[in-house]
N, C-alpha and C. Protein backbone atom coordinates (compact mmCIF):
# COMPACT_ATOMS: atom_id res chain seq x y z
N UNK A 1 64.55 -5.93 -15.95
CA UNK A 1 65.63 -5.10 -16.42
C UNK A 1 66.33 -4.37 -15.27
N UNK A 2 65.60 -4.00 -13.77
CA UNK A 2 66.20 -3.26 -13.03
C UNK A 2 66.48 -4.20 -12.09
N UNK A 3 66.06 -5.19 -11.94
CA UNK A 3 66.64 -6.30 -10.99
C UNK A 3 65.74 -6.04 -9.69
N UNK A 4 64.81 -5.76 -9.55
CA UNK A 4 63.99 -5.46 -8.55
C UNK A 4 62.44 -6.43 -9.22
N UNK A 5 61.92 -7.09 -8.10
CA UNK A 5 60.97 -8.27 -7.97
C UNK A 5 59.42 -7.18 -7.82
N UNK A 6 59.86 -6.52 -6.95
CA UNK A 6 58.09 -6.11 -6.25
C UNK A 6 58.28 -4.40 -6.68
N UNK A 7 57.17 -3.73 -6.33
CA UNK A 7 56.89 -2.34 -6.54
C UNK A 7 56.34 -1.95 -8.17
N UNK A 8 56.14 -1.17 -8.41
CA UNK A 8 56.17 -0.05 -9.67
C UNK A 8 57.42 0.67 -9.95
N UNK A 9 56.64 0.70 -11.74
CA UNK A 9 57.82 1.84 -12.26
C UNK A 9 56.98 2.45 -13.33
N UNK A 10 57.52 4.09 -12.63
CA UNK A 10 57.09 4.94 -13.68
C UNK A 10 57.89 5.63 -14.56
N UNK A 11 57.78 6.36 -16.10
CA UNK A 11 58.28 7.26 -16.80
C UNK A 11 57.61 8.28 -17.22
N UNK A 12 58.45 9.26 -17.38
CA UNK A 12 57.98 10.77 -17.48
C UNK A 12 58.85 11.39 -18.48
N UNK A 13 57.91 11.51 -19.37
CA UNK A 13 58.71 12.41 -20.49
C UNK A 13 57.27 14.10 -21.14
N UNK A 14 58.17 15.32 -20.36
CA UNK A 14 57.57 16.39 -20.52
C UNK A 14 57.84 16.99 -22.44
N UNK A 15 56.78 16.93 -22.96
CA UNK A 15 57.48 16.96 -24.69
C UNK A 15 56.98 19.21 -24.64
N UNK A 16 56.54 19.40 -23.68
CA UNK A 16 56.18 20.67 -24.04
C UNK A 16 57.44 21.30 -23.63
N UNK A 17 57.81 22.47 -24.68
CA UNK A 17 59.97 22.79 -24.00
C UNK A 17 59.34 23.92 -23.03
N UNK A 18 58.37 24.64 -22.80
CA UNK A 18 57.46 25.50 -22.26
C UNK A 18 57.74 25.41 -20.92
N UNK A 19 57.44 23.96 -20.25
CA UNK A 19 57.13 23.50 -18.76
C UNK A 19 58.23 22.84 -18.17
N UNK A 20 59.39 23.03 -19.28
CA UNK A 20 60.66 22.29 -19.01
C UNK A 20 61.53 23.17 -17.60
N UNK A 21 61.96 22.43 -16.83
CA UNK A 21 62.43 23.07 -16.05
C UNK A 21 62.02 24.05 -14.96
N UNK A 22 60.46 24.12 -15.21
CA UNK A 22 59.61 24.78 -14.32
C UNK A 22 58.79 24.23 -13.00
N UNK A 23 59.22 23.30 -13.00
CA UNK A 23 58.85 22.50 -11.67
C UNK A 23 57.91 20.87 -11.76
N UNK A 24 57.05 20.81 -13.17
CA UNK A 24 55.95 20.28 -13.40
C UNK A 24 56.94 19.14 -12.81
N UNK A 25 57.72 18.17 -13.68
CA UNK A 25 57.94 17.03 -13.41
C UNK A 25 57.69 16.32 -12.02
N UNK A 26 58.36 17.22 -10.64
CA UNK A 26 58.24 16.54 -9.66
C UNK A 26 56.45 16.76 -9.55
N UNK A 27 55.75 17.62 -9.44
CA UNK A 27 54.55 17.98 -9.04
C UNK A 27 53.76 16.77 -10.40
N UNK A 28 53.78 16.39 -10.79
CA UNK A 28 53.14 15.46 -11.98
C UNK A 28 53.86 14.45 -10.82
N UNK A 29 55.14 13.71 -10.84
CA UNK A 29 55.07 12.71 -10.35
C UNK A 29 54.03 12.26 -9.34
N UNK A 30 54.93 12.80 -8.26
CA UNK A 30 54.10 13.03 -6.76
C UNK A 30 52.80 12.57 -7.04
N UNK A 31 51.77 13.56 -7.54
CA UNK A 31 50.35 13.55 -7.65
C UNK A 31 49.96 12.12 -8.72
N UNK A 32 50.80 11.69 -9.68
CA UNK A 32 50.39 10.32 -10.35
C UNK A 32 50.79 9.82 -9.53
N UNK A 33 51.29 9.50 -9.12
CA UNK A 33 52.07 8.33 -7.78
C UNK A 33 50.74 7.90 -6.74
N UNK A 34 50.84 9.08 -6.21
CA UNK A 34 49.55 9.25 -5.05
C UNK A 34 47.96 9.09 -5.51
N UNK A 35 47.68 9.51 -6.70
CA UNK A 35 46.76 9.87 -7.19
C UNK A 35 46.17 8.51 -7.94
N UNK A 36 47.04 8.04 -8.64
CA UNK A 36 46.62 7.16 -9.73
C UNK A 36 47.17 5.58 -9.34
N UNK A 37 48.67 5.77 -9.66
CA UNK A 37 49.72 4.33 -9.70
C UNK A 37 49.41 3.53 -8.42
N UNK A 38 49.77 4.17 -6.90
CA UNK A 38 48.92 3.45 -5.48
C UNK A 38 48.01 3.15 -5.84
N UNK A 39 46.94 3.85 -6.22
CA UNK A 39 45.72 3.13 -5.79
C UNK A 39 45.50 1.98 -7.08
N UNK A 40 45.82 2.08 -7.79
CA UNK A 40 45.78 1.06 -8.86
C UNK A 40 46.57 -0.25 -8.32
N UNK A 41 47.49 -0.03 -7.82
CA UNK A 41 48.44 -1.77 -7.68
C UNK A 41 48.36 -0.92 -5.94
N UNK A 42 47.49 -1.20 -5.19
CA UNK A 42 47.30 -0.98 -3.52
C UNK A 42 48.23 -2.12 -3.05
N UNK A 43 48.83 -2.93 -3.30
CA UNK A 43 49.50 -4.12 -2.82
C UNK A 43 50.97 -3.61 -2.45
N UNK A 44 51.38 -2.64 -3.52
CA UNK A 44 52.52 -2.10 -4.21
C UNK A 44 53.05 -1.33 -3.17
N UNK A 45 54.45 -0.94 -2.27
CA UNK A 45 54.99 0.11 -1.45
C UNK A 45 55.83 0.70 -1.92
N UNK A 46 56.54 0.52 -3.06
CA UNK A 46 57.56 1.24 -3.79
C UNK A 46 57.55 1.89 -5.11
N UNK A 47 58.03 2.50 -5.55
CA UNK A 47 58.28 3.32 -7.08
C UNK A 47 59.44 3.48 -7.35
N UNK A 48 59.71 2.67 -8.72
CA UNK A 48 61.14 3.12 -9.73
C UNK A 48 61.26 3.42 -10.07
N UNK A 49 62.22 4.44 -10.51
CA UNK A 49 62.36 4.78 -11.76
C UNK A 49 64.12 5.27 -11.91
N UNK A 50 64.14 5.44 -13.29
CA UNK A 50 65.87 5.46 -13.56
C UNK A 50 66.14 6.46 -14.52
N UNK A 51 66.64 6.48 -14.79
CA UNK A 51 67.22 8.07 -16.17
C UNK A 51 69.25 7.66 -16.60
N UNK A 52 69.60 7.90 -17.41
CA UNK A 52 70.40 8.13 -17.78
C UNK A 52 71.56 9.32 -17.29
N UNK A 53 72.31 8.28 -16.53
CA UNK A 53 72.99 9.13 -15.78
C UNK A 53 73.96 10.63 -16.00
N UNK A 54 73.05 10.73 -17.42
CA UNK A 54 74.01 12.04 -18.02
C UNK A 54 72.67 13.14 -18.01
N UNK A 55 71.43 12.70 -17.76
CA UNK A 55 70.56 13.11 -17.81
C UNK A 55 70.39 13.93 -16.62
N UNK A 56 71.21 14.63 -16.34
CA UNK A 56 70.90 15.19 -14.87
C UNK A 56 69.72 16.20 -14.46
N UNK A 57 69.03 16.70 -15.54
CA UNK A 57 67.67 17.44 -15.43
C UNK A 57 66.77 16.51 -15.07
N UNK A 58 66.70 15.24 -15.24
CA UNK A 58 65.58 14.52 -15.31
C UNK A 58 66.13 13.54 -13.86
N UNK A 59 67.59 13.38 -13.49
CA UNK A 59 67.87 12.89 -12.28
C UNK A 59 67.41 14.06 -11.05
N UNK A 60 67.57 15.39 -11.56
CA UNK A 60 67.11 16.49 -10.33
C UNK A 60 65.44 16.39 -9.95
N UNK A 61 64.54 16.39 -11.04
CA UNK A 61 63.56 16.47 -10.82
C UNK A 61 62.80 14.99 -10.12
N UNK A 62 63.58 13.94 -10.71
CA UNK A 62 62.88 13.06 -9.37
C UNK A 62 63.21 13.07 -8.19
N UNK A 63 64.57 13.29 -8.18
CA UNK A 63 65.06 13.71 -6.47
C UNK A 63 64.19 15.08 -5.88
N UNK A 64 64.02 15.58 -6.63
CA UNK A 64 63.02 16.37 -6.18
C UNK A 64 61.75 16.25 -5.72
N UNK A 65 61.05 15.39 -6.41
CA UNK A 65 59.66 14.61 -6.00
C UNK A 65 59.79 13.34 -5.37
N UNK A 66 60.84 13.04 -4.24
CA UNK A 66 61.35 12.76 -3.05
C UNK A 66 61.80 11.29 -3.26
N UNK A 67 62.37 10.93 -4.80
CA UNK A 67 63.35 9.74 -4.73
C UNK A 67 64.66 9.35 -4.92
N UNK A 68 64.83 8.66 -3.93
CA UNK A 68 66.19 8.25 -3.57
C UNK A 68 67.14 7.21 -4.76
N UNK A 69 68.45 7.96 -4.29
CA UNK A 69 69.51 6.72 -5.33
C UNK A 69 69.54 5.22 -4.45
N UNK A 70 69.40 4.64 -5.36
CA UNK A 70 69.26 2.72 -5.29
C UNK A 70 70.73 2.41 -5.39
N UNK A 71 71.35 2.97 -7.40
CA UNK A 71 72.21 1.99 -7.66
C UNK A 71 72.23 2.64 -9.37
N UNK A 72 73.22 2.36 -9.60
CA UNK A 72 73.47 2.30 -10.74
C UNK A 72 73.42 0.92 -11.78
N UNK A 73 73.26 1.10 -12.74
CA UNK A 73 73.07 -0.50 -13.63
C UNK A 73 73.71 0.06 -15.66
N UNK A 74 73.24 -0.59 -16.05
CA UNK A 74 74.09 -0.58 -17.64
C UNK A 74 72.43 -1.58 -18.50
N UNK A 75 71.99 -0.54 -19.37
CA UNK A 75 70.96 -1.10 -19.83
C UNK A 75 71.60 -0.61 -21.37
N UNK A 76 71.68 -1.77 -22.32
CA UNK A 76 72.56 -1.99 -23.51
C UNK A 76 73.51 -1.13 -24.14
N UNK A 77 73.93 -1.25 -22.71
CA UNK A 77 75.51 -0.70 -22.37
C UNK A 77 75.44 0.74 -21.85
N UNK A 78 74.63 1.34 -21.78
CA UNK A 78 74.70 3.19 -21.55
C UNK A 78 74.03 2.99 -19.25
N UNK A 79 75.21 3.87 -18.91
CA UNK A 79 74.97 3.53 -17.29
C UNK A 79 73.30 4.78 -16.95
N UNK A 80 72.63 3.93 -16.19
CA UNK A 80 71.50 4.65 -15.86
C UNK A 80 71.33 4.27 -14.09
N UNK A 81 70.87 5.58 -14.06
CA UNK A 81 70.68 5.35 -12.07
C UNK A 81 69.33 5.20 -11.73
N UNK A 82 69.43 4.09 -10.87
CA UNK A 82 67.92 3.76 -10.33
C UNK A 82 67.77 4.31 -8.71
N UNK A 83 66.39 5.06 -9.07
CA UNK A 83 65.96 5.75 -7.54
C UNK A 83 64.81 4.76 -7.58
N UNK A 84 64.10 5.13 -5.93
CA UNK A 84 63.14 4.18 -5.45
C UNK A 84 62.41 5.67 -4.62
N UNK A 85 61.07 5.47 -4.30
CA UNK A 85 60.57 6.31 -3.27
C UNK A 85 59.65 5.40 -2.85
N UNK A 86 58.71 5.51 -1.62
CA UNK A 86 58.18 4.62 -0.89
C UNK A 86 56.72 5.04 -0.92
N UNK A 87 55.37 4.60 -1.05
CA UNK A 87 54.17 4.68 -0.89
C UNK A 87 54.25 5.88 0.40
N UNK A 88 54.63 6.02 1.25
CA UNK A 88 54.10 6.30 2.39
C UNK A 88 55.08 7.94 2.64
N UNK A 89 56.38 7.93 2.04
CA UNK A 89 56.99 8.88 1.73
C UNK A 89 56.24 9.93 0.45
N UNK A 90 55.89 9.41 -0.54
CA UNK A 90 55.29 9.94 -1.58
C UNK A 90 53.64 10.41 -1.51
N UNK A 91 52.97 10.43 -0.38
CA UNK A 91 51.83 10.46 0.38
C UNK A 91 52.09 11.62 0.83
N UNK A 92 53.38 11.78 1.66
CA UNK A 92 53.95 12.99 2.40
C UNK A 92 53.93 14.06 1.89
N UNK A 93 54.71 13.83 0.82
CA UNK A 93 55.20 14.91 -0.57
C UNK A 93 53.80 15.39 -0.48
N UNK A 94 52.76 14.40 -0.93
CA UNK A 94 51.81 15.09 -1.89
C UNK A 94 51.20 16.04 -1.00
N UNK A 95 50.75 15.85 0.36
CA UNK A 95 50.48 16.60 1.32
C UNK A 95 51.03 17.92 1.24
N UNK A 96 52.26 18.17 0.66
CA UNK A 96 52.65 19.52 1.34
C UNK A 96 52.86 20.23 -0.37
N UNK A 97 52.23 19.33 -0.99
CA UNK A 97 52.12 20.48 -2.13
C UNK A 97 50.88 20.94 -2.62
């Protein structure tokens, strides 16, 4: 669906309205990334993920937990932006939190 061959992709949906906006998302990524998703697919150097480009709470908080814009795409018809972060970048992150 994202047109990308190799890496992971994760989703994150915070349902508590409590922790919304309080930082968790990037600090949850980061630490599943590092913690769990690497070491599970060790082969793996990348992470995807995309949001709905109207979604800009949920585009801040992965740019926040240090991933980059790819590209934009159209998934049945509504435009969504795909970021990427790198094994070795997301290692970094986790370090300094």
């Amino acid at each position: 669906m994202i047109g990308e061959a190799e890496g992971i992709s994760v989703d994150l949906f915070i349902g508590e309205p409590t922790y919304l906006g309080s930082g968790w998302g990037r600090l949850i990524l980061v630490k599943f990334l590092v913690e769990v998703a690497f070491p599970l697919f060790p082969q793996e150097d990348v992470c995807w993920i995309y949001h709905e480009r109207l979604n800009q709470r949920a585009v801040r908080a992965s740019r926040a937990a240090g991933f980059q814009y790819v590209r934009n795409f159209l998934e049945d018809g509504e435009l969504k932006e795909l970021l990427s972060l790198r094994k070795e970048d997301a290692a970094a992150r986790a370090s300094g939190v």
